[in-house]
C-alpha atoms as a PDB file:
ATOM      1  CA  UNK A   1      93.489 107.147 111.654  1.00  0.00           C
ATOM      2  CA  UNK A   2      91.019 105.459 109.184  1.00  0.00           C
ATOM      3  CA  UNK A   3      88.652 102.799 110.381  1.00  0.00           C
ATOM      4  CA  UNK A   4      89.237  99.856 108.987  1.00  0.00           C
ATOM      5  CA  UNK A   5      88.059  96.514 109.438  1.00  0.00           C
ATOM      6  CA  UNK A   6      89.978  93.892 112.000  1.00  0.00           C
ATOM      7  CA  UNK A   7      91.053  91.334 110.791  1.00  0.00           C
ATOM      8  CA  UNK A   8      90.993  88.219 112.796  1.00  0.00           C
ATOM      9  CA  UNK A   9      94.187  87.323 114.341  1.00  0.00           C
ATOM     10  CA  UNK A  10      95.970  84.512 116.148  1.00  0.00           C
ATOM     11  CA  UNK A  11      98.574  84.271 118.774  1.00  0.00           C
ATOM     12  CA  UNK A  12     101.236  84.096 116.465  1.00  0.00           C
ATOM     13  CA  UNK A  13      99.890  87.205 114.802  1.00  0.00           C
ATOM     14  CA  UNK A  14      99.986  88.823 118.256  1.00  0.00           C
ATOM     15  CA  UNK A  15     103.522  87.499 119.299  1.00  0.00           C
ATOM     16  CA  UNK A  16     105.005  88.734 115.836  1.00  0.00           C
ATOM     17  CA  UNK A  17     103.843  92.283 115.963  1.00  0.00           C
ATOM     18  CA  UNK A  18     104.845  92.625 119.983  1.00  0.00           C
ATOM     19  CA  UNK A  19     108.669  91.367 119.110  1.00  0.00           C
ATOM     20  CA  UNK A  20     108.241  93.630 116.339  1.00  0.00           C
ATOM     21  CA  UNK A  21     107.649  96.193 117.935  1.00  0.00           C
ATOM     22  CA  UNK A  22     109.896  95.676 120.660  1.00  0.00           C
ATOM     23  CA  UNK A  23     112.740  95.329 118.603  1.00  0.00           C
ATOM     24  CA  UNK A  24     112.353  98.553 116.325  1.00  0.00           C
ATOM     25  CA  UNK A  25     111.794 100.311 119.191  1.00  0.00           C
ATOM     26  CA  UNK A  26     115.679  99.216 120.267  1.00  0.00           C
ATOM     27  CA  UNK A  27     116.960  99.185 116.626  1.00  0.00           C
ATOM     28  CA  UNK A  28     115.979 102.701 116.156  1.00  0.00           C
ATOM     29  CA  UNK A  29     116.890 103.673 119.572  1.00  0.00           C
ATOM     30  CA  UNK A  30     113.460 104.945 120.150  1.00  0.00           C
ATOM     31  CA  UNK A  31     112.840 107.406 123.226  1.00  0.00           C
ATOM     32  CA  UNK A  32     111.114 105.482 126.115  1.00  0.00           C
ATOM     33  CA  UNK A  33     107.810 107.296 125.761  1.00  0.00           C
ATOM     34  CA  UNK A  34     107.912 106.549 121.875  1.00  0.00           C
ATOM     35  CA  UNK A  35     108.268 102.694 122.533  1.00  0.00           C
ATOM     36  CA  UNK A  36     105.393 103.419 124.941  1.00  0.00           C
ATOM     37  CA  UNK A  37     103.465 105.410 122.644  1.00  0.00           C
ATOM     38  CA  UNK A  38     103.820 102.579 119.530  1.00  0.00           C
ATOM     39  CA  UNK A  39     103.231 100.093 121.831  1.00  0.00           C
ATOM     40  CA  UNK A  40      99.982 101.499 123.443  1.00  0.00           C
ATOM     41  CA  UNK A  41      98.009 102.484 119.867  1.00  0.00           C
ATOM     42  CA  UNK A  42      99.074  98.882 118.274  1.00  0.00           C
ATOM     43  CA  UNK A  43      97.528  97.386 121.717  1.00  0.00           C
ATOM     44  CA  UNK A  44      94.575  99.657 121.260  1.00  0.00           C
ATOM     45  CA  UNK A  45      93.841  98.830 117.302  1.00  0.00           C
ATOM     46  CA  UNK A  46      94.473  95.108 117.957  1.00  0.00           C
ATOM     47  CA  UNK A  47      91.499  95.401 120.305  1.00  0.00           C
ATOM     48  CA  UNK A  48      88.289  93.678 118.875  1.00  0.00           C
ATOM     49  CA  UNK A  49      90.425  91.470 116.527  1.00  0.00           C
ATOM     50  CA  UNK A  50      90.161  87.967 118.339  1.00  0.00           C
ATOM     51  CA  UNK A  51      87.678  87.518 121.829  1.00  0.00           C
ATOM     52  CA  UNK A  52      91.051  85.741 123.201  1.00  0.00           C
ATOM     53  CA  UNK A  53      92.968  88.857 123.090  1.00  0.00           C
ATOM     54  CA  UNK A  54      95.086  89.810 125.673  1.00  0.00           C
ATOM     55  CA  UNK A  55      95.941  93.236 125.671  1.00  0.00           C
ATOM     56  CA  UNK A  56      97.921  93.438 128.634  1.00  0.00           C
ATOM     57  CA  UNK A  57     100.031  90.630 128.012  1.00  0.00           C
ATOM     58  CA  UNK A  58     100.385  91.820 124.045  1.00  0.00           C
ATOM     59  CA  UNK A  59     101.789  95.702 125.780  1.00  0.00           C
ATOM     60  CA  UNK A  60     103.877  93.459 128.146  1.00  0.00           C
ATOM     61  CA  UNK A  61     105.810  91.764 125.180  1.00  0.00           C
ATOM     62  CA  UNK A  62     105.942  94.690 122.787  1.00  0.00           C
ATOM     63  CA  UNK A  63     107.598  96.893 125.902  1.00  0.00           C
ATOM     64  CA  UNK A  64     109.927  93.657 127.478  1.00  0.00           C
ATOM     65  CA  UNK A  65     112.936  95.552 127.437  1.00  0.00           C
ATOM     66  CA  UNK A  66     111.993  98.702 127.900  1.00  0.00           C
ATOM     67  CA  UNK A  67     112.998  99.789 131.414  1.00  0.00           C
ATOM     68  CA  UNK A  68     109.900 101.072 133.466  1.00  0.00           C
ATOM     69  CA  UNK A  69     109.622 104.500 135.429  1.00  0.00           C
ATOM     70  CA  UNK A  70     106.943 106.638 136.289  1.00  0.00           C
ATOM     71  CA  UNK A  71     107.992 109.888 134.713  1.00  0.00           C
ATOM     72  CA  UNK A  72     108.058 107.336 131.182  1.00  0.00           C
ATOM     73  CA  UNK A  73     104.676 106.523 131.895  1.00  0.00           C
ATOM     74  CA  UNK A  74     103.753 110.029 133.026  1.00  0.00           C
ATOM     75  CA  UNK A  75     104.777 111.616 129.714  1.00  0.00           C
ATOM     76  CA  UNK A  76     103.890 109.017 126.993  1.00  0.00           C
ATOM     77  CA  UNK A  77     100.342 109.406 129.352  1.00  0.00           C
ATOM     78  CA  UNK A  78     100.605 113.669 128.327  1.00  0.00           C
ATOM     79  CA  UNK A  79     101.334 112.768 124.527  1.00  0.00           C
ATOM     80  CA  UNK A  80      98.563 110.681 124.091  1.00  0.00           C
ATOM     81  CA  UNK A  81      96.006 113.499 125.957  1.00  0.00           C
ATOM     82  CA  UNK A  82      97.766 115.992 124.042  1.00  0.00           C
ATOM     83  CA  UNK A  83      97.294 113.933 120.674  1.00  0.00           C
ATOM     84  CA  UNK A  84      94.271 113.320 121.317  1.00  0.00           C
ATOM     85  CA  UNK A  85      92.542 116.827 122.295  1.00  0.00           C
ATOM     86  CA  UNK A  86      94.233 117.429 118.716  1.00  0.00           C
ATOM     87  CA  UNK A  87      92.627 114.703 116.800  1.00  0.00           C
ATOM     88  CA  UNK A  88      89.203 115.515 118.319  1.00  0.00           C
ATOM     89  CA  UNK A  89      88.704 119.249 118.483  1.00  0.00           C
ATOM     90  CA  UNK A  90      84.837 119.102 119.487  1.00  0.00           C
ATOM     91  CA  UNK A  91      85.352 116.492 122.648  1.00  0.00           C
ATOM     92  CA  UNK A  92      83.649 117.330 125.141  1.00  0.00           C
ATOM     93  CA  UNK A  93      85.486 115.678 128.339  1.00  0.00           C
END
């Protein structure tokens, strides 16, 4: 993904893209670890885009009904490693 500048956003901004999220996830009947997944990047780009931020609370809302287990977790957690080691071939880690 590009870099781009952040814009600077409010809570409004935040609470809009989380129910967004959130409900496209259960409108498109999204696999757990894909609501995770969607969830997780938009609460990692949204990082640096207002000192309040709250990115715990903003993956809280966007996931709110999303039922919670480990072996979700555990393979949305794989996806991301795997996606990553893809995106950056020369990481050393």
């Amino acid at each position: 993904m590009k870099n781009t500048k952040t814009p600077t956003m409010t809570r409004a901004h935040y609470n809009f893209l989380a129910d967004f999220i959130n409900d496209f996830a259960l409108d498109m009947k999204m696999a757990p670890v894909d609501h995770v997944t969607l969830a997780a990047r938009m609460e990692q780009a949204l990082k640096g885009s207002n000192p309040n931020y709250n990115s715990p609370k903003f993956y809280e809302a966007a996931t709110k009904d999303l039922a919670r287990t480990e072996q979700d977790a555990e393979e949305s957690l794989a996806r991301e490693i795997a996606k990553f080691k893809i995106d950056n071939p020369n990481w050393k880690g």
